[in-house]
C-alpha atoms as a PDB file:
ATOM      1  CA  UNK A   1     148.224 152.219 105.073  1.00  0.00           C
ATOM      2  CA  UNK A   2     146.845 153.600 101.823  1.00  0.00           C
ATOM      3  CA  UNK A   3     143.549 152.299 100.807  1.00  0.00           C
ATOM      4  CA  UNK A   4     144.053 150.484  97.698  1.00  0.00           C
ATOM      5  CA  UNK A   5     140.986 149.141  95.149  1.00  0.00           C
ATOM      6  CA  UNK A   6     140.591 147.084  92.298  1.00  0.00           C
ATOM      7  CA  UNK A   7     139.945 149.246  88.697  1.00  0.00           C
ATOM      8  CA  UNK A   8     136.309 149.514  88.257  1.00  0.00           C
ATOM      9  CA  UNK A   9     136.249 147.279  84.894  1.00  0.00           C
ATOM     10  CA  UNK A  10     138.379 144.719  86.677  1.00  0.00           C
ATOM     11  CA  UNK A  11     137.259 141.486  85.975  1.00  0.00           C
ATOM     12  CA  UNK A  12     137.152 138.502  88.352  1.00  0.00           C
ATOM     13  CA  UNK A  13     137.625 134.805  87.257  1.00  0.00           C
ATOM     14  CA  UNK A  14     138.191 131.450  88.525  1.00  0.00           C
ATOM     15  CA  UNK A  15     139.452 127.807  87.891  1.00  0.00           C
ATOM     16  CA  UNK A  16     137.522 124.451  88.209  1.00  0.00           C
ATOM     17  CA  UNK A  17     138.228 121.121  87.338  1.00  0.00           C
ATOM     18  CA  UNK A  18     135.761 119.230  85.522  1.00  0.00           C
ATOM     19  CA  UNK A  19     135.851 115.930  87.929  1.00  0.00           C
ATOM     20  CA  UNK A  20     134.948 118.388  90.746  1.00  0.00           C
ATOM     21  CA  UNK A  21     132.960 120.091  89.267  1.00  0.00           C
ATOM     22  CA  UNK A  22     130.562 118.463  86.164  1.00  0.00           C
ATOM     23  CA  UNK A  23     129.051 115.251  87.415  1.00  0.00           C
ATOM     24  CA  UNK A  24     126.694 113.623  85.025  1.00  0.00           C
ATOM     25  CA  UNK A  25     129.709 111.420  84.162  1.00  0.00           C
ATOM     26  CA  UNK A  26     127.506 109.163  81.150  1.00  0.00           C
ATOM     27  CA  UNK A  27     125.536 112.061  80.089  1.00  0.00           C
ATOM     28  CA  UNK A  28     124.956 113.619  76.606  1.00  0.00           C
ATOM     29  CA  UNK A  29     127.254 111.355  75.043  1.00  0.00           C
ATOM     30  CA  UNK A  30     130.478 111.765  77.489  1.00  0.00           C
ATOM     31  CA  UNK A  31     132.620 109.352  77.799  1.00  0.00           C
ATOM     32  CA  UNK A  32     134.650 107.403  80.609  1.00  0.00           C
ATOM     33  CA  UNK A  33     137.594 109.755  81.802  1.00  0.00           C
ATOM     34  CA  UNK A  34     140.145 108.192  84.102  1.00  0.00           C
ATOM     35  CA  UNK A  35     138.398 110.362  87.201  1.00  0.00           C
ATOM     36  CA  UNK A  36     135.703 108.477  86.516  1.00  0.00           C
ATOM     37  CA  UNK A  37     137.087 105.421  86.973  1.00  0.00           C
ATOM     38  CA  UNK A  38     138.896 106.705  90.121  1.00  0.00           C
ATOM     39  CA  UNK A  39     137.419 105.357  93.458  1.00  0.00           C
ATOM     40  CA  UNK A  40     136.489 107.517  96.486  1.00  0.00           C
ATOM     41  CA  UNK A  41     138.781 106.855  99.499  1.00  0.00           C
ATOM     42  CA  UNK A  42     141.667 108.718 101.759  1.00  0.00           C
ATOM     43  CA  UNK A  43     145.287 107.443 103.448  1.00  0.00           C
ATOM     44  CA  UNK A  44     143.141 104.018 104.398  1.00  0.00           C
ATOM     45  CA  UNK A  45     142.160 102.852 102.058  1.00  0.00           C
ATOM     46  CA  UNK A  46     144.436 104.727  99.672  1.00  0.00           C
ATOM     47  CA  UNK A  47     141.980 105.815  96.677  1.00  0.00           C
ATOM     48  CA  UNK A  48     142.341 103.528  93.474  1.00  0.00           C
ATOM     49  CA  UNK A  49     141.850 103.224  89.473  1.00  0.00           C
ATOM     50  CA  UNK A  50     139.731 100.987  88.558  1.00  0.00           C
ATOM     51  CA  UNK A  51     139.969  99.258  84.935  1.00  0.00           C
ATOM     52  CA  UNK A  52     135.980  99.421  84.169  1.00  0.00           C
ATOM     53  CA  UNK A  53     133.057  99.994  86.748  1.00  0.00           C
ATOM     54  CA  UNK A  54     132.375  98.549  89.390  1.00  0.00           C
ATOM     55  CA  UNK A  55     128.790  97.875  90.723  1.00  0.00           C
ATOM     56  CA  UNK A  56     127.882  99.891  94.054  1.00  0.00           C
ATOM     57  CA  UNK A  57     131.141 101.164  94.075  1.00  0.00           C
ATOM     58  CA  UNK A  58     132.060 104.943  95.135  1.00  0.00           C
ATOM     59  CA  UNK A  59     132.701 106.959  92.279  1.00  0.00           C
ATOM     60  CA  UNK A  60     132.904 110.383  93.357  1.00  0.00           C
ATOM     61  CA  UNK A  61     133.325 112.717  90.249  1.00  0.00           C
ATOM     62  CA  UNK A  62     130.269 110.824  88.858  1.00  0.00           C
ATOM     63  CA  UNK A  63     128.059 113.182  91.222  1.00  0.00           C
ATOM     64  CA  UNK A  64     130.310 115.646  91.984  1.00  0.00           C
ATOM     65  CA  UNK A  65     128.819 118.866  92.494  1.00  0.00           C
ATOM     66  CA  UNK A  66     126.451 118.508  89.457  1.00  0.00           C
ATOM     67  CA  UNK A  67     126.919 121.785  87.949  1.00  0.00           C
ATOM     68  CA  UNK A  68     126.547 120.125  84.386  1.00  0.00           C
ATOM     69  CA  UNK A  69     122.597 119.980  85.926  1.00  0.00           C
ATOM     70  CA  UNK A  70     122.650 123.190  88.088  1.00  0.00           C
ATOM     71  CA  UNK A  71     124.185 125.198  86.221  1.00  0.00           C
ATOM     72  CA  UNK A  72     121.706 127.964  85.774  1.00  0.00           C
ATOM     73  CA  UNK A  73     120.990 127.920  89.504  1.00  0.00           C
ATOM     74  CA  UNK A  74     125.176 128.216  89.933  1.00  0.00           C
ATOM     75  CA  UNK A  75     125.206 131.037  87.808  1.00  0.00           C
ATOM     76  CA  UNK A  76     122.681 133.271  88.795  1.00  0.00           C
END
């Protein structure tokens, strides 16, 4: 087995998706996406689109993993 290793300007990246990822869903002007209007769930209850908000609803790309706050702290 020959020991094999990435060039030494090689540079490493990665994908995100902004529902995942962002958060702050009504901050600095955003608007609504459909993610945002998508409710939290699984196989039962199946997860579902809602036309506008609902109150005390589960929203879960409005919190997501906040990087839009932390992302200083993420990128460090």
């Amino acid at each position: 087995m020959t020991n094999q290793q990435f060039p030494e300007n090689f540079l490493w990246g990665g994908a995100t998706a902004a529902n995942q990822l962002e958060g702050a869903y009504q901050t600095d002007g955003k608007g609504l996406s459909t993610s945002d209007l998508l409710l939290g769930g699984d196989v039962n209850p199946p997860r579902k689109t809602t036309r506008e908000l609902v109150p005390d609803a589960f929203y879960p790309s409005h919190e997501a993993i906040d990087h839009f706050h932390r992302f200083k702290e993420d990128i460090r």
